[in-house]
Protein backbone atom coordinates (compact mmCIF):
# COMPACT_ATOMS: atom_id res chain seq x y z
CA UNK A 1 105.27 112.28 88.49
CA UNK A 2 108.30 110.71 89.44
CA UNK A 3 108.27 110.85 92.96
CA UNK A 4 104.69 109.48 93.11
CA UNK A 5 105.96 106.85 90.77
CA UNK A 6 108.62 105.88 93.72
CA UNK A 7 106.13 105.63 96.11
CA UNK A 8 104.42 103.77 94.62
CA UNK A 9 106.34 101.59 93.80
CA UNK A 10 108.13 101.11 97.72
CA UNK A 11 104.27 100.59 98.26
CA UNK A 12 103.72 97.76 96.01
CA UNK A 13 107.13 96.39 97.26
CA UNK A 14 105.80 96.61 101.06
CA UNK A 15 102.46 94.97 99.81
CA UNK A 16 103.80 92.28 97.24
CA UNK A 17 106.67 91.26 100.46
CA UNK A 18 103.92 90.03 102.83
CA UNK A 19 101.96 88.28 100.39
CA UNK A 20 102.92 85.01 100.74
CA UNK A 21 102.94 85.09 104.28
CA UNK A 22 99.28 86.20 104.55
CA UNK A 23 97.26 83.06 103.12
CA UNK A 24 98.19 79.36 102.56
CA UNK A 25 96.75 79.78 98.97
CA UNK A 26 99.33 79.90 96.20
CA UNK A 27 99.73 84.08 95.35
CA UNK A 28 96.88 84.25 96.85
CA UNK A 29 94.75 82.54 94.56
CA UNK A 30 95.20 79.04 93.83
CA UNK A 31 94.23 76.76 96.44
CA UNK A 32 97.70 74.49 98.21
CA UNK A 33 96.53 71.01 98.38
CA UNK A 34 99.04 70.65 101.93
CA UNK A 35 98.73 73.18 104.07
CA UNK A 36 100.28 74.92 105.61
CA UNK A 37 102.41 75.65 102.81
CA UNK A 38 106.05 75.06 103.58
CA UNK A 39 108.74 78.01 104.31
CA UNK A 40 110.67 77.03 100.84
CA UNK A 41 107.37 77.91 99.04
CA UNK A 42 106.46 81.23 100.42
CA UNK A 43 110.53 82.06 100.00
CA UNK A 44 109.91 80.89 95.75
CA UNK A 45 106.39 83.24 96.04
CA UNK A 46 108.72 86.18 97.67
CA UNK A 47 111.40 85.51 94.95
CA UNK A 48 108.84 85.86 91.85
CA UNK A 49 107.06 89.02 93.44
CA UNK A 50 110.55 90.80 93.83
CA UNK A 51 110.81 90.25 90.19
CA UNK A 52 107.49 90.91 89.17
CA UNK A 53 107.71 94.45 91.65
CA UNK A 54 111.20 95.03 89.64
CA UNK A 55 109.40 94.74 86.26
CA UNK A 56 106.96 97.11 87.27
CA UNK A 57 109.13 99.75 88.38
CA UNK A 58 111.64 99.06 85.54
CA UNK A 59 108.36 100.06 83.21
CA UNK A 60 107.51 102.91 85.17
CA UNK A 61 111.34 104.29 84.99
CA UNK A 62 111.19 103.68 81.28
CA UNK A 63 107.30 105.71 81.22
CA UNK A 64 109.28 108.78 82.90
CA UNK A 65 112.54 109.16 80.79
CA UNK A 66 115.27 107.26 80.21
CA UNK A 67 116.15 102.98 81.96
CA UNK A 68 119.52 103.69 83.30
CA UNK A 69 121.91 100.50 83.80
CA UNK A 70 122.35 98.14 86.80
CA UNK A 71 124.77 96.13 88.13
CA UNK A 72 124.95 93.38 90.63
CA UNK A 73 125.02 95.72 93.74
CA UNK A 74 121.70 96.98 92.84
CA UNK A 75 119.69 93.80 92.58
CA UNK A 76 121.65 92.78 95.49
CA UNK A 77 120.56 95.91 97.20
CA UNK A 78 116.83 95.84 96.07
CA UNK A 79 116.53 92.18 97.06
CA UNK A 80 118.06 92.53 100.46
CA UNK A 81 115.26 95.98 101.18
CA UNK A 82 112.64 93.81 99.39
CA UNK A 83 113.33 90.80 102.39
CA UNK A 84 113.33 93.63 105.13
CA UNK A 85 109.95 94.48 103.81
CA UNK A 86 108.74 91.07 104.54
CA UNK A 87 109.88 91.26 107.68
CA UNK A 88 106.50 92.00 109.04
CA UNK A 89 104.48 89.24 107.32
CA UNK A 90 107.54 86.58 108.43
CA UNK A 91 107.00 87.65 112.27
CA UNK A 92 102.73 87.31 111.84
CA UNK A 93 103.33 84.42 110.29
CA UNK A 94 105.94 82.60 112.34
CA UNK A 95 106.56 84.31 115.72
CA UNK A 96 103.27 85.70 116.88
CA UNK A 97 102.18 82.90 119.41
CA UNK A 98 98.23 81.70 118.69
CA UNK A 99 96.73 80.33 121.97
CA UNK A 100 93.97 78.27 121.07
CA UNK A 101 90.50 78.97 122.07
CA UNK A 102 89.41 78.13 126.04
CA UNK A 103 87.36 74.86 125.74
CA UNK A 104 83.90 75.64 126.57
CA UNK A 105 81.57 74.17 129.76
């Protein structure tokens, strides 16, 4: 149980890191009135997933046994993996070159 409970949750952190890179809707729902939505936006969208990803895990490590304590170097650790997991939707999203379409005869 608990190391499927890890995985998944380093799943859900791979998953929940690209999502606001993927769409210009707001988590992927709401509709963004400008778009494309800005850099500072999808940076607050990564910054409330990593929390949201931390609650989950936090409720699976208290489903298994016993929440142990953290201090700053964890978060600091978690948030720093959490933006390497990004890393993938940032470079779709941002350095990937789009050629438009060839203009048709």
């Amino acid at each position: 149980m608990q190391s499927s409970a890890i995985w998944l949750v380093i799943i859900l952190a791979l998953v929940a890191a690209n999502l606001p890179f993927l769409s210009n809707r707001f988590f992927l729902v709401f509709p963004w009135k400008r778009a494309p939505k800005s850099l500072a936006v999808r940076l607050g969208e990564l910054v409330i997933l990593y929390f949201i990803v931390g609650f989950i895990g936090r409720g699976l490590e208290a489903k298994i046994g016993q929440i142990y304590p953290q201090h700053w170097e964890f978060y600091a650790v978690t948030l720093a993996m959490f933006l390497v997991l990004a890393f993938p939707g940032y470079v779709l999203r941002y350095m990937v070159r789009r050629h438009p379409a060839p203009a048709r005869a």
